[in-house]
Structures are given as C-alpha cells and as structure tokens.
PDB file of N, CA and C in Angstrom:
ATOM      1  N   UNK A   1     -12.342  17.023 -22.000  1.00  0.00           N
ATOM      2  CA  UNK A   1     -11.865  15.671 -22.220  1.00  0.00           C
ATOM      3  C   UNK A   1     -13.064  14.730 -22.169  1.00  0.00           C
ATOM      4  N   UNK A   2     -13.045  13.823 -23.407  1.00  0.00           N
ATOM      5  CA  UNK A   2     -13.757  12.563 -23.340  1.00  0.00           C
ATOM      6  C   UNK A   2     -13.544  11.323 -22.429  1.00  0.00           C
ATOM      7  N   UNK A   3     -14.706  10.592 -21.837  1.00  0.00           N
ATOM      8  CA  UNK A   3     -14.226   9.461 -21.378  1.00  0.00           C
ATOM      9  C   UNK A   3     -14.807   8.516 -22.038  1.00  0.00           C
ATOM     10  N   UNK A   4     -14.445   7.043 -22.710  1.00  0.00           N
ATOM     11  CA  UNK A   4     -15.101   5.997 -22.970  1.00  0.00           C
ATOM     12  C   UNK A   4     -14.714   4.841 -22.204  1.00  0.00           C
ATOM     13  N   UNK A   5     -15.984   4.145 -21.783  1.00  0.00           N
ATOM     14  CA  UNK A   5     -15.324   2.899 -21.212  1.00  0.00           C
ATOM     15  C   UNK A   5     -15.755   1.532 -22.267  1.00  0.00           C
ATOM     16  N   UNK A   6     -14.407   0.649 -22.126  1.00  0.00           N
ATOM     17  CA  UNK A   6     -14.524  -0.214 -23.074  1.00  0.00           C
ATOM     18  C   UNK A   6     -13.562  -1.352 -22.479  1.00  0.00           C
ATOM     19  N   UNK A   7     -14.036  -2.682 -22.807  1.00  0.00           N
ATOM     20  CA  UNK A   7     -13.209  -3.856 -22.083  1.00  0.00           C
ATOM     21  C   UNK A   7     -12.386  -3.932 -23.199  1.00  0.00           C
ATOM     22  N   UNK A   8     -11.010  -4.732 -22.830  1.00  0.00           N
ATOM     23  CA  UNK A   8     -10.255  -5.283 -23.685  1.00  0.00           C
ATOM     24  C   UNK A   8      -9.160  -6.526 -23.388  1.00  0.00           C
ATOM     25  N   UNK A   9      -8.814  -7.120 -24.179  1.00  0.00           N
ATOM     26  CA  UNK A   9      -7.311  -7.669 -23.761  1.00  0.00           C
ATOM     27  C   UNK A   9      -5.941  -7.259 -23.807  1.00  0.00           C
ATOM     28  N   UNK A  10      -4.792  -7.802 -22.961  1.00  0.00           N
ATOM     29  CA  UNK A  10      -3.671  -7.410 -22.887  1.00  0.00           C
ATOM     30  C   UNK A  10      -3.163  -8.474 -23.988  1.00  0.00           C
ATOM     31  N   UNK A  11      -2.441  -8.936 -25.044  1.00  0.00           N
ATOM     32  CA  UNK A  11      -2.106 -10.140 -25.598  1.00  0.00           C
ATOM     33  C   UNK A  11      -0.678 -10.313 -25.050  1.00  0.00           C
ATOM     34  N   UNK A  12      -0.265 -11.344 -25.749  1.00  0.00           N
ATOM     35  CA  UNK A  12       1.063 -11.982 -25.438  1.00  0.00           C
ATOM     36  C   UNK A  12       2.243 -11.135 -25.659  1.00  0.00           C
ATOM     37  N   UNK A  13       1.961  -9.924 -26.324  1.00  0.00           N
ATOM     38  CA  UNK A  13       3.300  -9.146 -26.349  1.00  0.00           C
ATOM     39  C   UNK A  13       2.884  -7.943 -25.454  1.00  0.00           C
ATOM     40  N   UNK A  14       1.589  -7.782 -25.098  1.00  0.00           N
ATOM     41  CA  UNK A  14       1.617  -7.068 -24.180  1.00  0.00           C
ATOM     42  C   UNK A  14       0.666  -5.446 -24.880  1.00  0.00           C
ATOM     43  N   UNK A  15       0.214  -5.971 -26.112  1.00  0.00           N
ATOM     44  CA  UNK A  15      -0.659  -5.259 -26.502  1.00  0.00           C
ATOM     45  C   UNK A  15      -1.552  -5.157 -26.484  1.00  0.00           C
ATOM     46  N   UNK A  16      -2.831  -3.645 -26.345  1.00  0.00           N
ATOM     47  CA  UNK A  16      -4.120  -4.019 -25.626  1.00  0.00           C
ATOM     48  C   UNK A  16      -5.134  -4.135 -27.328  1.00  0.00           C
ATOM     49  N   UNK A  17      -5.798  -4.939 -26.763  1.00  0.00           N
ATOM     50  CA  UNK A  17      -6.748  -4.932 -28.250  1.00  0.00           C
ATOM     51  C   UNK A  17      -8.232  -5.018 -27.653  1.00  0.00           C
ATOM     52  N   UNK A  18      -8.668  -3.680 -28.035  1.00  0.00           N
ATOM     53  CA  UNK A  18      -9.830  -3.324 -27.708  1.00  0.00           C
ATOM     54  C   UNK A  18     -11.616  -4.559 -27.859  1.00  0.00           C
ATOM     55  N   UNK A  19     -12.678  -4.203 -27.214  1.00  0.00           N
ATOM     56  CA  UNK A  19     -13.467  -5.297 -27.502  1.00  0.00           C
ATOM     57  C   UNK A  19     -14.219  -4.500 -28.572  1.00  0.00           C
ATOM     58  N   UNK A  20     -14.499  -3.201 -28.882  1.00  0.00           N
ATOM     59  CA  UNK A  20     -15.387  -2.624 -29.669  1.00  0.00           C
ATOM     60  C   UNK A  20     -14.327  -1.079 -30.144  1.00  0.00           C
ATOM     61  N   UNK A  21     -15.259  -0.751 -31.228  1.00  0.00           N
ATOM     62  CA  UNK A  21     -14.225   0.625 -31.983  1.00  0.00           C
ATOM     63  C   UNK A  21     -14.801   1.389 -31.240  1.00  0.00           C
ATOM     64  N   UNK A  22     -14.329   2.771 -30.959  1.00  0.00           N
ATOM     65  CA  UNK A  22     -14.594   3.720 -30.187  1.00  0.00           C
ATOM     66  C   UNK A  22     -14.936   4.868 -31.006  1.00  0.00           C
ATOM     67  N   UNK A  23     -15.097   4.769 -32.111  1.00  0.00           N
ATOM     68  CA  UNK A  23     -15.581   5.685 -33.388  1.00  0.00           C
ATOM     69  C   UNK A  23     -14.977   6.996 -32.830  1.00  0.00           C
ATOM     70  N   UNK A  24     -14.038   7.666 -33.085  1.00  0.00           N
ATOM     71  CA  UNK A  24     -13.185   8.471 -32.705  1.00  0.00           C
ATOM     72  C   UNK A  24     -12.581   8.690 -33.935  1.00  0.00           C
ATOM     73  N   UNK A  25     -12.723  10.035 -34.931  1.00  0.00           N
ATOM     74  CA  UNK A  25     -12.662   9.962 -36.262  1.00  0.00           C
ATOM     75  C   UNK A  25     -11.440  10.891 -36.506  1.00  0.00           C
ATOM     76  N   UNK A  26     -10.562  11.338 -35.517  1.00  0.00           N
ATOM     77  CA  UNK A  26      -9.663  12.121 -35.485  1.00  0.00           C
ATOM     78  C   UNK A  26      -8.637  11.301 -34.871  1.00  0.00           C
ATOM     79  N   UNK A  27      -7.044  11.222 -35.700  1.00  0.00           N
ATOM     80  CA  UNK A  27      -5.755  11.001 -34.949  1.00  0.00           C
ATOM     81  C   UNK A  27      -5.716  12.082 -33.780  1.00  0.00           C
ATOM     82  N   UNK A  28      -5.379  11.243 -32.262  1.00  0.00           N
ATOM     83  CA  UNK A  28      -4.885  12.248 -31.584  1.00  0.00           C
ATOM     84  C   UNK A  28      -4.268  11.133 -30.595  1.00  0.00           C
ATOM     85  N   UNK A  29      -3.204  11.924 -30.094  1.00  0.00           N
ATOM     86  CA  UNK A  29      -2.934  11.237 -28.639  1.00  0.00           C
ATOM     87  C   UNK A  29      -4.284  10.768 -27.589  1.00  0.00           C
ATOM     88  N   UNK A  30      -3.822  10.288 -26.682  1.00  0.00           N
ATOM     89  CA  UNK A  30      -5.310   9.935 -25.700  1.00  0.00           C
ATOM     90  C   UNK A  30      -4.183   9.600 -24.662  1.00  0.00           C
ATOM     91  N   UNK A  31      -5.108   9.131 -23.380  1.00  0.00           N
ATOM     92  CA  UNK A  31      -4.226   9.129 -22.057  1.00  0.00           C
ATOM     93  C   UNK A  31      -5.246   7.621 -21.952  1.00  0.00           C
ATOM     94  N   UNK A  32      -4.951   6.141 -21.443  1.00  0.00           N
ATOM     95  CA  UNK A  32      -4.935   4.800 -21.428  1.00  0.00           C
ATOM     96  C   UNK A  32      -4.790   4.299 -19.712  1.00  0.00           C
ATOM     97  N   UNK A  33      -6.060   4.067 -19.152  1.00  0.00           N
ATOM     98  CA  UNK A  33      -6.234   4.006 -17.701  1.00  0.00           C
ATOM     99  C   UNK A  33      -6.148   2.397 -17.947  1.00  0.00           C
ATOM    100  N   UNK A  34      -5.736   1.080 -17.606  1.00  0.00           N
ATOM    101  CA  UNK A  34      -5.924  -0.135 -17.368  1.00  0.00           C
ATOM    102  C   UNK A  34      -6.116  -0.841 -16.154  1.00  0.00           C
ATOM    103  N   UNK A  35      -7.513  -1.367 -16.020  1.00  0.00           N
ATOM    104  CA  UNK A  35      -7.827  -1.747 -14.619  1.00  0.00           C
ATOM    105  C   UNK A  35      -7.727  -3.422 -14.537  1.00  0.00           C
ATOM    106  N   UNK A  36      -6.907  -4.188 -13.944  1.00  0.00           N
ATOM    107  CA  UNK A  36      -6.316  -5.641 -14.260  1.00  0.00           C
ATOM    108  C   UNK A  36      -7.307  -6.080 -12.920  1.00  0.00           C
ATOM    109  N   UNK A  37      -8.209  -7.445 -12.819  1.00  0.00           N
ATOM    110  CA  UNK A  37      -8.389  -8.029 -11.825  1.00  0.00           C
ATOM    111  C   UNK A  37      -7.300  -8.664 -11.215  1.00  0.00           C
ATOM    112  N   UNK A  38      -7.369  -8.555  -9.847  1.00  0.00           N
ATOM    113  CA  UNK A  38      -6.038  -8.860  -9.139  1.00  0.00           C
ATOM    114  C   UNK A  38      -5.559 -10.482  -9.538  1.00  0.00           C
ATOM    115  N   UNK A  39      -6.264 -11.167  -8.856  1.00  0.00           N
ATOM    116  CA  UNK A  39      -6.407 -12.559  -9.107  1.00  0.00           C
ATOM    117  C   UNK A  39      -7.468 -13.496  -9.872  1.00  0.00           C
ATOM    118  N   UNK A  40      -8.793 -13.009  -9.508  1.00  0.00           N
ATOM    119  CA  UNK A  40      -9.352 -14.322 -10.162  1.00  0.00           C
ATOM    120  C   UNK A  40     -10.262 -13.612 -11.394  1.00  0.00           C
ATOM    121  N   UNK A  41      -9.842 -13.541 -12.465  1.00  0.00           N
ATOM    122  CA  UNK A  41     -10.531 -12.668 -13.457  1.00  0.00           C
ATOM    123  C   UNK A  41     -11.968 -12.919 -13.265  1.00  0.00           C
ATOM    124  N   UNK A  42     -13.008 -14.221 -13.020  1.00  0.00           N
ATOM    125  CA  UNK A  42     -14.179 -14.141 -13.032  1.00  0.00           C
ATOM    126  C   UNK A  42     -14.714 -13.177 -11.502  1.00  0.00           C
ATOM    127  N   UNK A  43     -13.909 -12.860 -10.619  1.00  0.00           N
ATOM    128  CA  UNK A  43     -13.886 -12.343  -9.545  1.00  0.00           C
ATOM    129  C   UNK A  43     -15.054 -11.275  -9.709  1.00  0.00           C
ATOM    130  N   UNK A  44     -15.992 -11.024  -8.601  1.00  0.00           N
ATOM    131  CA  UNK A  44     -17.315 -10.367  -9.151  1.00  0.00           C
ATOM    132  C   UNK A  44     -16.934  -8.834  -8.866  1.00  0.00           C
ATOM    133  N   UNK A  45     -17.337  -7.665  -9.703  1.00  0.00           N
ATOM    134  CA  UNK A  45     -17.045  -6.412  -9.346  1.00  0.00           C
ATOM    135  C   UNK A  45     -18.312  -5.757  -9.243  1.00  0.00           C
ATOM    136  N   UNK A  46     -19.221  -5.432  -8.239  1.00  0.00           N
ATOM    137  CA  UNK A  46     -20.389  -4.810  -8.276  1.00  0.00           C
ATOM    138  C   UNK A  46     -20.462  -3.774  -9.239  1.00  0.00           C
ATOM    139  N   UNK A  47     -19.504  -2.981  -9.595  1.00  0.00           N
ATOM    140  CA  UNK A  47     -19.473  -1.773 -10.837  1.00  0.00           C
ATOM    141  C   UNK A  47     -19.739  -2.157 -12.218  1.00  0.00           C
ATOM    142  N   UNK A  48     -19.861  -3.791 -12.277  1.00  0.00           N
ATOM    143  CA  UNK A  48     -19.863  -4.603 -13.006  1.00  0.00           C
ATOM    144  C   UNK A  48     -20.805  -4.707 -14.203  1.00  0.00           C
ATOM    145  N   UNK A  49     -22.233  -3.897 -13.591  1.00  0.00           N
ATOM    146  CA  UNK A  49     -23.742  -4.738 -14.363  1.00  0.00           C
ATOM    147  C   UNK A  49     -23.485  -4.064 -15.063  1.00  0.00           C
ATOM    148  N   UNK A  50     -24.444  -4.977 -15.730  1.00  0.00           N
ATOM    149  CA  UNK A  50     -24.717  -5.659 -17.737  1.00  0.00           C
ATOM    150  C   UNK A  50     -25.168  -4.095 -17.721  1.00  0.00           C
ATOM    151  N   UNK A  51     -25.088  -3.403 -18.420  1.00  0.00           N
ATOM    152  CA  UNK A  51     -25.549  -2.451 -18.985  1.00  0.00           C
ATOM    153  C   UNK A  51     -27.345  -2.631 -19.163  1.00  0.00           C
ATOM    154  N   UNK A  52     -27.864  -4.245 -19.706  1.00  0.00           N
ATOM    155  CA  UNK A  52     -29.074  -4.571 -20.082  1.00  0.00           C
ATOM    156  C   UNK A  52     -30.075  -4.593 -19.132  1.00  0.00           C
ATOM    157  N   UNK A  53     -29.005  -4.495 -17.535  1.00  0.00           N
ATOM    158  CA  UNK A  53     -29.872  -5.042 -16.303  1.00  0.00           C
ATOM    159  C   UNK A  53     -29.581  -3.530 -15.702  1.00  0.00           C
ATOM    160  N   UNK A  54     -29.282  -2.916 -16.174  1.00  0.00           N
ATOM    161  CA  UNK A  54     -29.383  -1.348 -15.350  1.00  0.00           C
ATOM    162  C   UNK A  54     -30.590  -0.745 -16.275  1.00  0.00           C
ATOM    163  N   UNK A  55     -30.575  -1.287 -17.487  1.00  0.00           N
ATOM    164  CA  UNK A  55     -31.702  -0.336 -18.352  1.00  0.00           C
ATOM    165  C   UNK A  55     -33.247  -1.193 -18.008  1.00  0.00           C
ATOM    166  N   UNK A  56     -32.743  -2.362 -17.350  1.00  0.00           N
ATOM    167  CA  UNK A  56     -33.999  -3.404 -16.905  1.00  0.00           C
ATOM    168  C   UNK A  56     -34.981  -2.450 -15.767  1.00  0.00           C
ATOM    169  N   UNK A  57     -34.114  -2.422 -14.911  1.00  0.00           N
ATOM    170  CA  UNK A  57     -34.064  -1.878 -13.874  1.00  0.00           C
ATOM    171  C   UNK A  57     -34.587  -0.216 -13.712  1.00  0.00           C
ATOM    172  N   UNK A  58     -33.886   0.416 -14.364  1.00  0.00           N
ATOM    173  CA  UNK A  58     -34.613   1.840 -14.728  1.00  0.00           C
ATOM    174  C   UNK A  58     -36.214   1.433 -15.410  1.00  0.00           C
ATOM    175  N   UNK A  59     -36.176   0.988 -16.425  1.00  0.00           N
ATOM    176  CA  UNK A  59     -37.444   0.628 -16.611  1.00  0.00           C
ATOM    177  C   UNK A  59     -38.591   0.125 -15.643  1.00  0.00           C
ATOM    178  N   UNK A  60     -38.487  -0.860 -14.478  1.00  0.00           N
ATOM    179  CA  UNK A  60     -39.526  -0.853 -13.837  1.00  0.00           C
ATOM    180  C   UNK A  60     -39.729   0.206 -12.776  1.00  0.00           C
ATOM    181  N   UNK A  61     -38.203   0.500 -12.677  1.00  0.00           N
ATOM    182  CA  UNK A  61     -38.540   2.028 -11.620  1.00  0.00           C
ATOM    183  C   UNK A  61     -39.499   2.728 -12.272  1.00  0.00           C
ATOM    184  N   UNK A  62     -39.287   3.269 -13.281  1.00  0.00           N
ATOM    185  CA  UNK A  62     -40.268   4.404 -13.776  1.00  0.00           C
ATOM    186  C   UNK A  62     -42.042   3.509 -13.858  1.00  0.00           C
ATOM    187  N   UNK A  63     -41.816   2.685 -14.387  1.00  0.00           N
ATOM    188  CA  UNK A  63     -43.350   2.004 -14.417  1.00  0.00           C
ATOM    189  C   UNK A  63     -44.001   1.931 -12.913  1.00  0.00           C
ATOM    190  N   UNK A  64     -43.414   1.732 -11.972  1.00  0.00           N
ATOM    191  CA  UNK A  64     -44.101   1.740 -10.620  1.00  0.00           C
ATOM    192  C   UNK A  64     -44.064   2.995 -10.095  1.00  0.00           C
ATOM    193  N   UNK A  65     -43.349   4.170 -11.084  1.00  0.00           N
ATOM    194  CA  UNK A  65     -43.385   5.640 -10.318  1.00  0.00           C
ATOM    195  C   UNK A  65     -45.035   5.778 -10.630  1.00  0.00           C
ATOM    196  N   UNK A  66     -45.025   5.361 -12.263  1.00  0.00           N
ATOM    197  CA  UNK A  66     -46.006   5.817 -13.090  1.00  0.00           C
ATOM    198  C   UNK A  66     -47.419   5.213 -12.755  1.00  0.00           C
ATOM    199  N   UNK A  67     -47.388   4.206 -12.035  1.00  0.00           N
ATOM    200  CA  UNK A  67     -48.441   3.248 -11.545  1.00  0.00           C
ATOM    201  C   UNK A  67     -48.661   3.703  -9.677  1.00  0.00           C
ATOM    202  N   UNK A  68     -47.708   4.803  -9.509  1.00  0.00           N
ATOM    203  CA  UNK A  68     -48.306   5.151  -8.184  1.00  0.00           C
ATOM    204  C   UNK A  68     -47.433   3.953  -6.574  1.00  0.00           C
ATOM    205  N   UNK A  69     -46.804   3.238  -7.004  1.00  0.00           N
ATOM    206  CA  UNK A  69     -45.849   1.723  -6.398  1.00  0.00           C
ATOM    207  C   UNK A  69     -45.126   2.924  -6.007  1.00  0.00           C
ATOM    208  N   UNK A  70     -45.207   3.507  -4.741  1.00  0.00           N
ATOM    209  CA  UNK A  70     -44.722   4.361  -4.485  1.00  0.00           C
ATOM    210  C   UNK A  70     -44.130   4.052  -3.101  1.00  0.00           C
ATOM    211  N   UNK A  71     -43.217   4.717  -2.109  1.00  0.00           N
ATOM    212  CA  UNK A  71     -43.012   4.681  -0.333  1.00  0.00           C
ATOM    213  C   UNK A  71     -42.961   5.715  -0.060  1.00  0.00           C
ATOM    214  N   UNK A  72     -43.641   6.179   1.157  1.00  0.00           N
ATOM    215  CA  UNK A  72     -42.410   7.391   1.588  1.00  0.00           C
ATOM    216  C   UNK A  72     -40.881   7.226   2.189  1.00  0.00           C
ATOM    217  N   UNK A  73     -39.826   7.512   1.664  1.00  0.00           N
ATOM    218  CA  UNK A  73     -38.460   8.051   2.009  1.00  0.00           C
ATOM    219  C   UNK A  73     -38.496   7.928   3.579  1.00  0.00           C
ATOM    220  N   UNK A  74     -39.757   7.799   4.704  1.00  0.00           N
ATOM    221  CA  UNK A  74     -39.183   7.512   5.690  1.00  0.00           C
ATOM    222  C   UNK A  74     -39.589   6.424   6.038  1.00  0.00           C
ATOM    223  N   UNK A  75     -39.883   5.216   4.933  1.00  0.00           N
ATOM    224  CA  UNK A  75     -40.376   4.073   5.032  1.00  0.00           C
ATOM    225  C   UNK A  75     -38.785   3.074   4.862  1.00  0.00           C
ATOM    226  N   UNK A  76     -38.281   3.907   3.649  1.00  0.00           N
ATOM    227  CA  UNK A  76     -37.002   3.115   3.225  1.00  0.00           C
ATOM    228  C   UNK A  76     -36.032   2.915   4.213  1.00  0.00           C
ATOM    229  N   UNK A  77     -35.745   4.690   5.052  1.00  0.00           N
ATOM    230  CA  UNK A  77     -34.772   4.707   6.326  1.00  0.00           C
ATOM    231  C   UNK A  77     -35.214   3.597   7.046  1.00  0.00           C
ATOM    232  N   UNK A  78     -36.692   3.524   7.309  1.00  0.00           N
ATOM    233  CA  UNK A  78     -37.127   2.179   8.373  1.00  0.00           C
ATOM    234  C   UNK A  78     -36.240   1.204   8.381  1.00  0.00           C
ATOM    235  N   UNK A  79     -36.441   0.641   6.904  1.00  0.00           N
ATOM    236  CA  UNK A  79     -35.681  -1.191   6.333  1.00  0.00           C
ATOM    237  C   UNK A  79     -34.777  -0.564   6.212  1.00  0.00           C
ATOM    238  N   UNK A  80     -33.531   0.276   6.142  1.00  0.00           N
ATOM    239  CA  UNK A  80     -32.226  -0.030   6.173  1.00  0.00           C
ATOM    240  C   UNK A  80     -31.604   0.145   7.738  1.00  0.00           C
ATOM    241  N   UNK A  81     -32.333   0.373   8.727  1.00  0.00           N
ATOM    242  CA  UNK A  81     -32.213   0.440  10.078  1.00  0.00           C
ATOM    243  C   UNK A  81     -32.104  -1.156  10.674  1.00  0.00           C
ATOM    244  N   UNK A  82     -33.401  -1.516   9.764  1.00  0.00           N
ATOM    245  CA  UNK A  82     -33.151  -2.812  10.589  1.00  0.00           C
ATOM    246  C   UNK A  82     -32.190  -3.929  10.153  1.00  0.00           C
TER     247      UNK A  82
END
C-alpha cells in the first residue's frame, strides 16, 4: 500500500477537494484518513514544517558535517540535561 500526503478542503456539501493531483494513473478504490483541526485552524502543529524548511535544514546539516562543525554526542546529552 501507498501513502500520499496532501492538504485539502471539506466544501459546503461536504466534499473533499484535494490541493494538488496525486498522479495516480489507475481507477481503484483507496482508503481516505481526514485529520480536521479541532478549533482554531491556524492552530500550530509541529508536524507541520514547510517541506522548504526541512530541506533548508538538511542542507546546513550536511554542510557543517562536511566542514568538520561537528560535537561529540556526549556534548549534546550535556545541553539537554540542563
């Protein structure tokens, strides 16, 4: 089984209309998970980031692997102790 994740709306009759095509070139049934914010739709969800700021992010990781911007692993335990 495939998974895609994709935002969408519910409309006024209660139909979901997707934000992007899911290029899926075969009729088939599928199984439809809908995750509703409870109350305040701008409400922040850490699972949230931009896709642009996770690939931001991977990117300077690797540049400071590659540049030696390194810790040791029992530097990190340190700062999350305190």
């Amino acid at each position: 089984m495939q998974a895609f994740e994709v935002m969408g709306t519910i409309d006024e009759k209660g139909q979901l209309i997707l934000d992007r095509h899911l290029n899926i070139h075969t009729s088939r049934r599928v199984k439809v998970i809908v995750l509703v914010n409870s109350e305040d739709e701008s409400e922040f969800d850490p699972d949230d980031t931009p896709v642009a700021e996770i690939k931001a992010s991977l990117r300077r990781g690797l540049q400071q692997v590659k540049a030696g911007e390194t810790r040791p692993i029992s530097e990190l335990w340190d700062r999350i102790d305190d």
